[in-house]
PDB file of N, CA and C in Angstrom:
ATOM      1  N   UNK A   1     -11.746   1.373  31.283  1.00  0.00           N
ATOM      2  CA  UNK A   1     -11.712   2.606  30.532  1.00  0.00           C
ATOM      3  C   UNK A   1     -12.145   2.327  29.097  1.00  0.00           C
ATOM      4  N   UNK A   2     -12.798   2.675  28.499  1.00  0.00           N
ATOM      5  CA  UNK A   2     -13.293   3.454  26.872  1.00  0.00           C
ATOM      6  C   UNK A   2     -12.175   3.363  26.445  1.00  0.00           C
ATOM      7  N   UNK A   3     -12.267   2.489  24.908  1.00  0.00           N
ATOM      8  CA  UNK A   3     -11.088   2.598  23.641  1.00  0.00           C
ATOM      9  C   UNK A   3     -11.627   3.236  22.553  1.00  0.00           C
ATOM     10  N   UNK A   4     -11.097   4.089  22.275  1.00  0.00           N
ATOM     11  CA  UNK A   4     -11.793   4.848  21.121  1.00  0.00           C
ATOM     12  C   UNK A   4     -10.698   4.097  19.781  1.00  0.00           C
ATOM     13  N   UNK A   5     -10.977   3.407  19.052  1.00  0.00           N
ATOM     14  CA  UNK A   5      -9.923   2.288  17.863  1.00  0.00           C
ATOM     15  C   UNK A   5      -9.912   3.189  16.671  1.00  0.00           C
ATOM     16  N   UNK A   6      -8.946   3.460  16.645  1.00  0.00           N
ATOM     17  CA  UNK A   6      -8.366   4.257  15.085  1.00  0.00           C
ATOM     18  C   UNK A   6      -7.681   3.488  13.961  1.00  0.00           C
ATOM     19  N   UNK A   7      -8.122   3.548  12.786  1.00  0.00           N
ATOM     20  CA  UNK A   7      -7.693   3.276  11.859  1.00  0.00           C
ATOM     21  C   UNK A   7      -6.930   4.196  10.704  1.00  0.00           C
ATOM     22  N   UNK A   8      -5.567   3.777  10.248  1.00  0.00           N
ATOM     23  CA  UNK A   8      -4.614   5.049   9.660  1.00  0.00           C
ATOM     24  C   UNK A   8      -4.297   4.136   8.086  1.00  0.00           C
ATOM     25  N   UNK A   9      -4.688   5.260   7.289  1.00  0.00           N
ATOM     26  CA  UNK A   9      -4.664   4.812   5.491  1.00  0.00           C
ATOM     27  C   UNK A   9      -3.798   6.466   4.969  1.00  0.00           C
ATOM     28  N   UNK A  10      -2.570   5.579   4.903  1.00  0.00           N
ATOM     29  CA  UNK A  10      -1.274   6.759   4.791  1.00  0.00           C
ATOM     30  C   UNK A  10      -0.145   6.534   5.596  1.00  0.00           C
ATOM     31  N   UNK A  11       0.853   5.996   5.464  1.00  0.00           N
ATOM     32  CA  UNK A  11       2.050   6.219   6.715  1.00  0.00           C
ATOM     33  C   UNK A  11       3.446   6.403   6.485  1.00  0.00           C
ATOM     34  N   UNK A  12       3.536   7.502   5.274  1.00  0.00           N
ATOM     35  CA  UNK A  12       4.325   7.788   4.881  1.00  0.00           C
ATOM     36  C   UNK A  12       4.560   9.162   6.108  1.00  0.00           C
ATOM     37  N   UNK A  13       5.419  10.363   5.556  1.00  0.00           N
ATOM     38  CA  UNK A  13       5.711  11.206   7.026  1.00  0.00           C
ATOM     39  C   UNK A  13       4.790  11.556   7.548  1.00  0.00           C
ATOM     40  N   UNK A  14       3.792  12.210   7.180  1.00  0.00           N
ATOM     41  CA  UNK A  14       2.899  12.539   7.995  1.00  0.00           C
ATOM     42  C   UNK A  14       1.983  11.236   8.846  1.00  0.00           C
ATOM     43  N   UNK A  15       1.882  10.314   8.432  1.00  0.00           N
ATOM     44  CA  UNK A  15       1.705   9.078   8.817  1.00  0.00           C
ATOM     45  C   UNK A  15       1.837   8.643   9.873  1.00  0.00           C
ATOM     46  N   UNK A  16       3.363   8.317   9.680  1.00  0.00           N
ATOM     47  CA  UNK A  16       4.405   8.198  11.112  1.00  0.00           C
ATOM     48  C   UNK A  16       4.120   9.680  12.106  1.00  0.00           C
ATOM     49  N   UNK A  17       4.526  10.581  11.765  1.00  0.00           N
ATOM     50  CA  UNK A  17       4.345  11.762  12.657  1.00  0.00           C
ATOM     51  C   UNK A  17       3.000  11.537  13.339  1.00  0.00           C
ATOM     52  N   UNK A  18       1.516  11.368  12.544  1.00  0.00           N
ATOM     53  CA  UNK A  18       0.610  10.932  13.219  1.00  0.00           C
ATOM     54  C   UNK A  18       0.524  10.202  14.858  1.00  0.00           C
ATOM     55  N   UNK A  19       1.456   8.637  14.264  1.00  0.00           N
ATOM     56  CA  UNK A  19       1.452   7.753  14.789  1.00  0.00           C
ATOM     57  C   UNK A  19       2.412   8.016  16.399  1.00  0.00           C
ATOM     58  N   UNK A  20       3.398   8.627  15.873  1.00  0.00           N
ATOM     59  CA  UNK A  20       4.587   9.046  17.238  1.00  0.00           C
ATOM     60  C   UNK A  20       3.976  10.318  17.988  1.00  0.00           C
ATOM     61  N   UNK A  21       3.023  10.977  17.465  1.00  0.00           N
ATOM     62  CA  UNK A  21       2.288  11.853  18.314  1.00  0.00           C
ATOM     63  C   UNK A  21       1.708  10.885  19.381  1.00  0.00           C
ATOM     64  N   UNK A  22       0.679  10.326  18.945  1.00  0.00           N
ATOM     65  CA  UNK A  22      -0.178   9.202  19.449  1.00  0.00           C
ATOM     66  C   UNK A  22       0.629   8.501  20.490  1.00  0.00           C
ATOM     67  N   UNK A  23       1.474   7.807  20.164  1.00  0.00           N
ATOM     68  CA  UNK A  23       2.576   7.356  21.309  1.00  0.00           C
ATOM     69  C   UNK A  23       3.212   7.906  22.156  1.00  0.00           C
ATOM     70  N   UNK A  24       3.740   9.531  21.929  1.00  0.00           N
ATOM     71  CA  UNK A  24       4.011  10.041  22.541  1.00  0.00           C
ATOM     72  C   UNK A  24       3.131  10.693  23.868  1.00  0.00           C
ATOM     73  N   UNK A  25       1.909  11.274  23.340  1.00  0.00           N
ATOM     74  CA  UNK A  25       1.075  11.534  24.176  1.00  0.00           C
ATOM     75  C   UNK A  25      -0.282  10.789  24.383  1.00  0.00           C
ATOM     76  N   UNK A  26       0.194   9.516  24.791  1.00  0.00           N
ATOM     77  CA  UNK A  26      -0.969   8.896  25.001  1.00  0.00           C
ATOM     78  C   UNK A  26      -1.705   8.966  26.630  1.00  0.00           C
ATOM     79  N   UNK A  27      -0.366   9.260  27.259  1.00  0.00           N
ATOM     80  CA  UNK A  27      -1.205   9.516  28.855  1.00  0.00           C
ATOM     81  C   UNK A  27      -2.241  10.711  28.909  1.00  0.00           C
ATOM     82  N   UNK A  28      -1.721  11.751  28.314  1.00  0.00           N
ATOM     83  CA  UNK A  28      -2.409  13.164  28.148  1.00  0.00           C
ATOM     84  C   UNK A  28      -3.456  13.379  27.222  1.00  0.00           C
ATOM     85  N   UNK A  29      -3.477  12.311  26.038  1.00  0.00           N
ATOM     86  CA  UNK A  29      -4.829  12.286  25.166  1.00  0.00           C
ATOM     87  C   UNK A  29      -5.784  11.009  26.015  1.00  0.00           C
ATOM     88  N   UNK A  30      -5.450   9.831  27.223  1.00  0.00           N
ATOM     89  CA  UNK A  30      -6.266   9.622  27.556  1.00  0.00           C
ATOM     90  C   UNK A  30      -6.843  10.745  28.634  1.00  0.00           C
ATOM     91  N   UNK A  31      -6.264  11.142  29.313  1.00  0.00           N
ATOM     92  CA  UNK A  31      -6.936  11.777  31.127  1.00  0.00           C
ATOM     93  C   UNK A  31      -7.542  12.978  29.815  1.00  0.00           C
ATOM     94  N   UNK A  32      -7.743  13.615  29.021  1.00  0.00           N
ATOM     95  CA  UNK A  32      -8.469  14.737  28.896  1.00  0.00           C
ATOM     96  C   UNK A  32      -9.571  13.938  28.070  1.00  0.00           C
ATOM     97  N   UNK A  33      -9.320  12.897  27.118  1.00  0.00           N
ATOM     98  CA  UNK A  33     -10.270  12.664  26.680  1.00  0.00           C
ATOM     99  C   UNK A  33     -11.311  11.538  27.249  1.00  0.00           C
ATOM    100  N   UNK A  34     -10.744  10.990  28.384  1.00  0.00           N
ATOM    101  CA  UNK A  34     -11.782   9.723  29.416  1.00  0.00           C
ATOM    102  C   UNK A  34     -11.679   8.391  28.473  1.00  0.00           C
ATOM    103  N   UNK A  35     -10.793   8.150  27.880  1.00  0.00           N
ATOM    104  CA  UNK A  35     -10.475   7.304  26.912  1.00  0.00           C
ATOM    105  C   UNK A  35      -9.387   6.900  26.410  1.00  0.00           C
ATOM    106  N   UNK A  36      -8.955   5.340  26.003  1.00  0.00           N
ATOM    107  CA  UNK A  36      -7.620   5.509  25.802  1.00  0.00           C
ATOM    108  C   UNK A  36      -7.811   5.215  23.424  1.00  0.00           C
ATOM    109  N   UNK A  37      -6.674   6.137  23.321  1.00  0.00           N
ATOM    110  CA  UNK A  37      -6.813   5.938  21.876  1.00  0.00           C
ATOM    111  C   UNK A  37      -5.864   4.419  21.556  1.00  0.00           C
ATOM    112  N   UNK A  38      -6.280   3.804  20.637  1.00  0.00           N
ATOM    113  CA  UNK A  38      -5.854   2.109  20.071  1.00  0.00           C
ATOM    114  C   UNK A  38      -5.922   2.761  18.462  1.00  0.00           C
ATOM    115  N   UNK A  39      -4.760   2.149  18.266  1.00  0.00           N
ATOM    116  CA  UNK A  39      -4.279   2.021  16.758  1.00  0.00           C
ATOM    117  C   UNK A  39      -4.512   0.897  16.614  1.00  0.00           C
ATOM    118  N   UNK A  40      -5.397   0.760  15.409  1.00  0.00           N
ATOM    119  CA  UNK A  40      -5.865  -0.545  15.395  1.00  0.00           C
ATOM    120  C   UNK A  40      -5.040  -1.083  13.837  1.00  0.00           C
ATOM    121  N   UNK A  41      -5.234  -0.595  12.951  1.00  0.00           N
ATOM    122  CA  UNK A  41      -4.836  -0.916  11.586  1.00  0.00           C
ATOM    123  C   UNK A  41      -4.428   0.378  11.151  1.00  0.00           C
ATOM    124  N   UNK A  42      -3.024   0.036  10.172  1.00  0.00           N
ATOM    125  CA  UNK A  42      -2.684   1.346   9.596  1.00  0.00           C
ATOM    126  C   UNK A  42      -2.083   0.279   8.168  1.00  0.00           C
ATOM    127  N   UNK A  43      -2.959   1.125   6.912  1.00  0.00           N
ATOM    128  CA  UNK A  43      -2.461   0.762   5.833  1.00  0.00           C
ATOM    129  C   UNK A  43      -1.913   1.854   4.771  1.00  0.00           C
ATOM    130  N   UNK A  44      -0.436   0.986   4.286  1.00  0.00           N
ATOM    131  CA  UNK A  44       0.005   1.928   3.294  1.00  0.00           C
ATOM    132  C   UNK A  44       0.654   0.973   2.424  1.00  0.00           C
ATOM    133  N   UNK A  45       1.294   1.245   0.851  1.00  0.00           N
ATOM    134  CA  UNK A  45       1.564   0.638  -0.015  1.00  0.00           C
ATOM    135  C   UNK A  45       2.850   0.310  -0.032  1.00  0.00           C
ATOM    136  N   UNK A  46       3.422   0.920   1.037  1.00  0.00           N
ATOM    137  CA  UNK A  46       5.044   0.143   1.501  1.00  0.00           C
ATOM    138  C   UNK A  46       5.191   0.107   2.449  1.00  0.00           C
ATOM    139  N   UNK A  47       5.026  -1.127   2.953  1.00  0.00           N
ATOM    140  CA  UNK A  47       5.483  -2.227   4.338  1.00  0.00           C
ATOM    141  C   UNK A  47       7.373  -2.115   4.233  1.00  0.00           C
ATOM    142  N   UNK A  48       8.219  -2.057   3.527  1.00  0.00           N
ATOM    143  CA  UNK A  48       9.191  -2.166   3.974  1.00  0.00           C
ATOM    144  C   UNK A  48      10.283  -0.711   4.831  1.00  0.00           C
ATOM    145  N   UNK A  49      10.029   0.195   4.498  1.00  0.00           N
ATOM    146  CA  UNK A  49      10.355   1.494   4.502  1.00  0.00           C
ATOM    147  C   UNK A  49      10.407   2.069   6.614  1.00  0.00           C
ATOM    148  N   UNK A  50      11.604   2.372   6.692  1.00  0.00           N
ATOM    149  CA  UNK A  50      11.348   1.857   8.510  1.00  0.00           C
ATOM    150  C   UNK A  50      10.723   3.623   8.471  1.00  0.00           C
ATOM    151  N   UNK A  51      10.497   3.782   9.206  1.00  0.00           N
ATOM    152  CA  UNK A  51       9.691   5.111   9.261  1.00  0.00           C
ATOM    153  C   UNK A  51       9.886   5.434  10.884  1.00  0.00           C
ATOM    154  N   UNK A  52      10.925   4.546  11.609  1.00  0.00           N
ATOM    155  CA  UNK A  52      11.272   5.315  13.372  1.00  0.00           C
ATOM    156  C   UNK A  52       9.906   4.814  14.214  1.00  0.00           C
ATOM    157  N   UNK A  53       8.963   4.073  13.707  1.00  0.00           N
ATOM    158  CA  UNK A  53       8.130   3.865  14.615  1.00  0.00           C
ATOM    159  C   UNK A  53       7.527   2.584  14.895  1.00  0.00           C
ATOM    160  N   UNK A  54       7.612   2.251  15.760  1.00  0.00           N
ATOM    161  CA  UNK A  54       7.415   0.873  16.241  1.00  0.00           C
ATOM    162  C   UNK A  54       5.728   0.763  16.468  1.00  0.00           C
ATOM    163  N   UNK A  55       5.127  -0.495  15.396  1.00  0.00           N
ATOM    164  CA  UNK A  55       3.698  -0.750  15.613  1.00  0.00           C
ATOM    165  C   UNK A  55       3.693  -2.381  15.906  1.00  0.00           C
ATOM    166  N   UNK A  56       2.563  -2.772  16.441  1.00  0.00           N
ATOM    167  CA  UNK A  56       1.958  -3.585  17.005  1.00  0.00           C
ATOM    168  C   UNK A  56       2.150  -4.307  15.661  1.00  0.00           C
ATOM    169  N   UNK A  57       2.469  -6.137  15.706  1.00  0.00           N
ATOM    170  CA  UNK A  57       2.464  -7.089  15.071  1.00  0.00           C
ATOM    171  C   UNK A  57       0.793  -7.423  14.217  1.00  0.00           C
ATOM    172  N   UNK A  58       1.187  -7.096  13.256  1.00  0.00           N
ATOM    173  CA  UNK A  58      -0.278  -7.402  12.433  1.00  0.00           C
ATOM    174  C   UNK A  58      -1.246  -6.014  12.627  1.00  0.00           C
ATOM    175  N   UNK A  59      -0.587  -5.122  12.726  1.00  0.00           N
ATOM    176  CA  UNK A  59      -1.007  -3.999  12.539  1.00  0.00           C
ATOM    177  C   UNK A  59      -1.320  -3.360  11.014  1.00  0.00           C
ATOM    178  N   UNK A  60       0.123  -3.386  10.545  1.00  0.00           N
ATOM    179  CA  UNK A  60       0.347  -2.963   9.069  1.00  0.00           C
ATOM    180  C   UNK A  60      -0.072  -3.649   8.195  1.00  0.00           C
ATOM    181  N   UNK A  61      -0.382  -3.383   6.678  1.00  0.00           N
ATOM    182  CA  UNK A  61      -0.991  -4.202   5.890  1.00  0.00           C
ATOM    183  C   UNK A  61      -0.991  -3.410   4.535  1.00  0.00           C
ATOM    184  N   UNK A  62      -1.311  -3.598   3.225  1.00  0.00           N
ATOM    185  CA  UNK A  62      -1.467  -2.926   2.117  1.00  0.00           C
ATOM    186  C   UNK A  62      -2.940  -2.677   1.555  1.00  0.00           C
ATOM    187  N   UNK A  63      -3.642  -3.237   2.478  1.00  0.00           N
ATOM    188  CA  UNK A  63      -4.771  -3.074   1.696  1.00  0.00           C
ATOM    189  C   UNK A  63      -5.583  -1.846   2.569  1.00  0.00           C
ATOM    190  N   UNK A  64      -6.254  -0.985   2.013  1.00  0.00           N
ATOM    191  CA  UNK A  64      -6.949  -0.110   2.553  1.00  0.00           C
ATOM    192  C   UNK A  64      -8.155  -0.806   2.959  1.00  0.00           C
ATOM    193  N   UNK A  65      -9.118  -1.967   2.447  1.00  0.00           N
ATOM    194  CA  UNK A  65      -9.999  -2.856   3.140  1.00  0.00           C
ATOM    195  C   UNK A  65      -9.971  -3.266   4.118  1.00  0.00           C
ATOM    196  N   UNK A  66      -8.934  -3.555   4.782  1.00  0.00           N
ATOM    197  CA  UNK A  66      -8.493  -4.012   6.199  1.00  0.00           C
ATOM    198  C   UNK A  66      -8.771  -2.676   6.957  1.00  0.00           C
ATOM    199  N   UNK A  67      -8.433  -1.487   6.721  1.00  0.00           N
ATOM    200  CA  UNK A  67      -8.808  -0.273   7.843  1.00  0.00           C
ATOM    201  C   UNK A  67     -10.366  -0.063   7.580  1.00  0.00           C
ATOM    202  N   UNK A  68     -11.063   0.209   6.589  1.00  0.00           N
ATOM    203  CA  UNK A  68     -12.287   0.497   5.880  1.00  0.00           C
ATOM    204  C   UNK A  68     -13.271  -0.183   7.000  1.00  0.00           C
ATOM    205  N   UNK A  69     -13.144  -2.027   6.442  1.00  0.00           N
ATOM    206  CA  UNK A  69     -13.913  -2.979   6.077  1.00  0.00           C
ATOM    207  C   UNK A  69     -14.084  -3.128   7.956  1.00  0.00           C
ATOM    208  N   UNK A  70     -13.158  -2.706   9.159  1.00  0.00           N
ATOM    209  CA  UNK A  70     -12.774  -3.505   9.576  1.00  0.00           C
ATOM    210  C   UNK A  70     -14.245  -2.872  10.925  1.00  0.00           C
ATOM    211  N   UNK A  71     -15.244  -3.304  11.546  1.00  0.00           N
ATOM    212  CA  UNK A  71     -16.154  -2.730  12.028  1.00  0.00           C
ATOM    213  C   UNK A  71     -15.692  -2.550  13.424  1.00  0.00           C
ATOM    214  N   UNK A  72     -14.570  -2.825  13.761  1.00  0.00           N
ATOM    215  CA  UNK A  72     -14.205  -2.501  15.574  1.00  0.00           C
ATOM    216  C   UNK A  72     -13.710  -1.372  15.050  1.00  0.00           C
ATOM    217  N   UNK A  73     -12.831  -0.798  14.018  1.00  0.00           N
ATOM    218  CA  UNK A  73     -12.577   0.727  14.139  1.00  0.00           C
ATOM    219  C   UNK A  73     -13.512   2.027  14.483  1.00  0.00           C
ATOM    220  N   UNK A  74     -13.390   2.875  15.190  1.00  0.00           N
ATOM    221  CA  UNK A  74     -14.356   4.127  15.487  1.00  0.00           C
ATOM    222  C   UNK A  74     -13.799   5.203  14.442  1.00  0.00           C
ATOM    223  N   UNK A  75     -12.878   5.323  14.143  1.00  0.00           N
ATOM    224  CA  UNK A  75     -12.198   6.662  13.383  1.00  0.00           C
ATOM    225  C   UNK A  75     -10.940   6.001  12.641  1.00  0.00           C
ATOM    226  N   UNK A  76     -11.570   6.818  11.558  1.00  0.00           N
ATOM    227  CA  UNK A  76     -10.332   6.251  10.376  1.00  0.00           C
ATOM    228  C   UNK A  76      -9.693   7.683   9.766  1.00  0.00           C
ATOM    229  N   UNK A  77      -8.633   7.797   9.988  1.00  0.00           N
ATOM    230  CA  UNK A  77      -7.508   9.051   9.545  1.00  0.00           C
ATOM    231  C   UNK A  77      -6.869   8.825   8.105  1.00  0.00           C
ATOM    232  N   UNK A  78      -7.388   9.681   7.394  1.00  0.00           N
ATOM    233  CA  UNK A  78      -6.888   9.591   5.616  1.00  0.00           C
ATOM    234  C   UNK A  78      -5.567  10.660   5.366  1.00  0.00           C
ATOM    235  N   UNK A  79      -4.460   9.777   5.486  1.00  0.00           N
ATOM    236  CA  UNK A  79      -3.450  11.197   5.335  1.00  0.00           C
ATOM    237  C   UNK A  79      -2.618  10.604   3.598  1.00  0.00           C
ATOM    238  N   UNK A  80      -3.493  10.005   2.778  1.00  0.00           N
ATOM    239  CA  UNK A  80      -2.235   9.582   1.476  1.00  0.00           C
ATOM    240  C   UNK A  80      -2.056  11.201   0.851  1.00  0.00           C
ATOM    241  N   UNK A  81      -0.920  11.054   0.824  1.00  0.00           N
ATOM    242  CA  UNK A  81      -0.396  12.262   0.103  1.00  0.00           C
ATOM    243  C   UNK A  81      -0.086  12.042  -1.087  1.00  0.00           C
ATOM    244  N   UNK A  82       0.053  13.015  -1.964  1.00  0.00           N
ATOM    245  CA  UNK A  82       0.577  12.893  -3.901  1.00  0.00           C
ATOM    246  C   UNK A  82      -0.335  14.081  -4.109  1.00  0.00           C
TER     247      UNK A  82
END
């Protein structure tokens, strides 16, 4: 099956909400879309802050270069809020 790799720069609430959508409906966003969605990198400026959602080891990071820079991502989601 097709990975469509997402990259997330923001994971404060809307962030997380993003992210637990994604997890939540990942059977139903693959069978309609013929693809499975991969969180590949999600960067925000606080790593310590638990936010209820469990990501993949070496996922998180502070630098927005790591989601940008990173050329296996297909789609990069900008949610910084202020």
């Amino acid at each position: 099956m097709n990975e469509i790799k997402v990259g997330l720069i923001g994971f404060g609430t809307v962030g997380a909400g993003v992210v637990k959508i994604l997890q939540k409906n990942s059977k139903l966003i693959e069978k309609r879309m013929g693809a499975k969605v991969v969180l590949k990198r999600v960067a925000d400026l606080d790593l310590e802050t638990d936010r209820g959602v469990k990501l993949r080891p070496g996922i998180l990071t502070r630098q927005t270069e790591d989601v940008i820079g990173d050329p296996d991502i297909d789609i990069i989601i900008e949610l910084i809020g202020g």
